[in-house]
Protein backbone atom coordinates (compact mmCIF):
# COMPACT_ATOMS: atom_id res chain seq x y z
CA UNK A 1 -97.12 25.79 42.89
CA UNK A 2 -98.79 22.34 42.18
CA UNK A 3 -96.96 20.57 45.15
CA UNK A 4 -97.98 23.14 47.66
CA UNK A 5 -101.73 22.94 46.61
CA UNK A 6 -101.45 19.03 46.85
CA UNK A 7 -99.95 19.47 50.36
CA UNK A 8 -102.60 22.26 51.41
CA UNK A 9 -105.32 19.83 50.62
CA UNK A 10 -103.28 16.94 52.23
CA UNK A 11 -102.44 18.63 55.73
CA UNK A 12 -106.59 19.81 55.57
CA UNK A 13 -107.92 16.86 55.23
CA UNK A 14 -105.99 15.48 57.94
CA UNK A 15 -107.29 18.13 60.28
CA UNK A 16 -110.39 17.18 59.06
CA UNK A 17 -110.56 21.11 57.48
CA UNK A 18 -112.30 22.48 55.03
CA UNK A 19 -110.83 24.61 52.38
CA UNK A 20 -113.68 27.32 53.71
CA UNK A 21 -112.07 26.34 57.52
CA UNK A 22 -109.02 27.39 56.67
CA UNK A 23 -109.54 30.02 55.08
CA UNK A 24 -111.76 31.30 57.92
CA UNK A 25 -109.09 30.93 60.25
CA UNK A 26 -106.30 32.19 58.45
CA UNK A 27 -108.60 35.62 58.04
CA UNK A 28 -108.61 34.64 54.06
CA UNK A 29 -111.68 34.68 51.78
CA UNK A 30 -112.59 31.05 50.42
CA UNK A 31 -111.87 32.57 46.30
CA UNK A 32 -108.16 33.55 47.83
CA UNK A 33 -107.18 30.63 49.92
CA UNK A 34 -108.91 28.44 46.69
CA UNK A 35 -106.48 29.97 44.03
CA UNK A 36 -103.74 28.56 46.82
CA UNK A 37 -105.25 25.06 46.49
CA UNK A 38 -105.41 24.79 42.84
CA UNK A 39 -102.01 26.56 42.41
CA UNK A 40 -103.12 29.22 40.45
CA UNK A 41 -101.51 31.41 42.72
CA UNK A 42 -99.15 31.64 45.57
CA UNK A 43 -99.49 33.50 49.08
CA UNK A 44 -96.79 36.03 50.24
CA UNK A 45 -94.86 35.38 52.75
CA UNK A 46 -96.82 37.14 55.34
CA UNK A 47 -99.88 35.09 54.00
CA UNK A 48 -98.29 31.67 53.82
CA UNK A 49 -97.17 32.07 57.53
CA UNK A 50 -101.20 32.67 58.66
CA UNK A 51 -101.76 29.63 56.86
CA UNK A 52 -99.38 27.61 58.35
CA UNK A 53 -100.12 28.37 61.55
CA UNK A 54 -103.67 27.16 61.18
CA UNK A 55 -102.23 24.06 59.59
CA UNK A 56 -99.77 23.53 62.17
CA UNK A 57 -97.19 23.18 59.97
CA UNK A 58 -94.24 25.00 58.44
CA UNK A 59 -93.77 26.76 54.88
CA UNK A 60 -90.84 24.16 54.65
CA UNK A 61 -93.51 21.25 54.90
CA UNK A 62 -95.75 22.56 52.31
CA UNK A 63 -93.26 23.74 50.22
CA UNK A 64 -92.64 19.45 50.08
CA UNK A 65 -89.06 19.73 51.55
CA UNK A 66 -87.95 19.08 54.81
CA UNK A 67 -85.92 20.97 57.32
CA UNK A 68 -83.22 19.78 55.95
CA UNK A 69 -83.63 20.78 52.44
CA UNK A 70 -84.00 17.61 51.65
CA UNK A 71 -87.58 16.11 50.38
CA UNK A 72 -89.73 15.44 53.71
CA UNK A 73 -89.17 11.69 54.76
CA UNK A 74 -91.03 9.20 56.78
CA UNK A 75 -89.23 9.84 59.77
CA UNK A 76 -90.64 13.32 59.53
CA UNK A 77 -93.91 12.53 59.00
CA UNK A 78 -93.61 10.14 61.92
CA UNK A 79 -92.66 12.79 64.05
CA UNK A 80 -95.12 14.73 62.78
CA UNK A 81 -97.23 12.48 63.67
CA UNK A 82 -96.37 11.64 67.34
CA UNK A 83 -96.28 15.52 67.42
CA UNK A 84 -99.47 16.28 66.38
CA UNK A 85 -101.42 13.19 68.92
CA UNK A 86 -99.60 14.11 71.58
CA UNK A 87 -101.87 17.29 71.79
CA UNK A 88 -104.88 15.47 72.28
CA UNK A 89 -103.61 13.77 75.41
CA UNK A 90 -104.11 14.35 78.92
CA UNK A 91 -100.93 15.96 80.42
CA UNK A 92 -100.58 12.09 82.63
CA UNK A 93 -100.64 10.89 79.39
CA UNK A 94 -98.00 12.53 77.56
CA UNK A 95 -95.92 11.81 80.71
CA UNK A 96 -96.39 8.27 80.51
CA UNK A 97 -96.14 8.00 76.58
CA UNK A 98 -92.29 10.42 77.03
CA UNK A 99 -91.63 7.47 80.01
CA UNK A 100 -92.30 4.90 76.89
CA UNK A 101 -90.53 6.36 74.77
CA UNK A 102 -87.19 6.91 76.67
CA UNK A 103 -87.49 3.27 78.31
CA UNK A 104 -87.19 2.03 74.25
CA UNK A 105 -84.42 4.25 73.51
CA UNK A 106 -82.55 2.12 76.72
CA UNK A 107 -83.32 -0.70 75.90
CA UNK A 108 -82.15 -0.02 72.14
CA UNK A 109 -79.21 1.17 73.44
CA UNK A 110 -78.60 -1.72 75.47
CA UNK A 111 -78.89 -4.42 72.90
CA UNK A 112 -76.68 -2.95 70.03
């Protein structure tokens, strides 16, 4: 359970979370969600899902393997990524940044 307390620490710290944070909001005392983080246990299933929800991620990503069943990639991450900023923006904004993004995927299509 080593890789999922590296990648609970990970996806906190780029919330900018706590370990006390998260357990607050996943309704966890800080000794419980700690034995998570240092893998010296692991949640059920019921328990893993709270967390993830806080994290805003999926058991998949902090079990380290993707979707896919394959191990995450950067394309993931990058999607992740986009996923995760586009919350922050005004709802012009995320029109504007979708408008972006489909005016590359014409003009990649174009130029193959």
């Amino acid at each position: 359970m080593q890789v999922l307390g590296q990648k609970l620490r990970s996806r906190a710290k780029e919330l900018g979370f706590s370990n006390a944070e998260v357990a607050r909001r996943a309704g966890l005392s800080e000794r419980r969600y700690g034995f998570y983080v240092t893998g010296d246990r692991e949640p059920d299933l019921s328990t893993l899902l709270r967390i993830c929800k806080v994290l805003t991620t999926t058991p998949n990503a902090l079990m380290g393997i993707s979707e896919d069943g394959k191990e995450g990639s950067s394309r993931n991450a990058l999607a992740e990524r986009l996923r995760l900023a586009s919350r922050a923006l005004s709802e012009n904004d995320l029109q504007l940044l979708v408008v972006q993004a489909e005016a590359l995927v014409l003009h990649r299509g174009r130029s193959k």
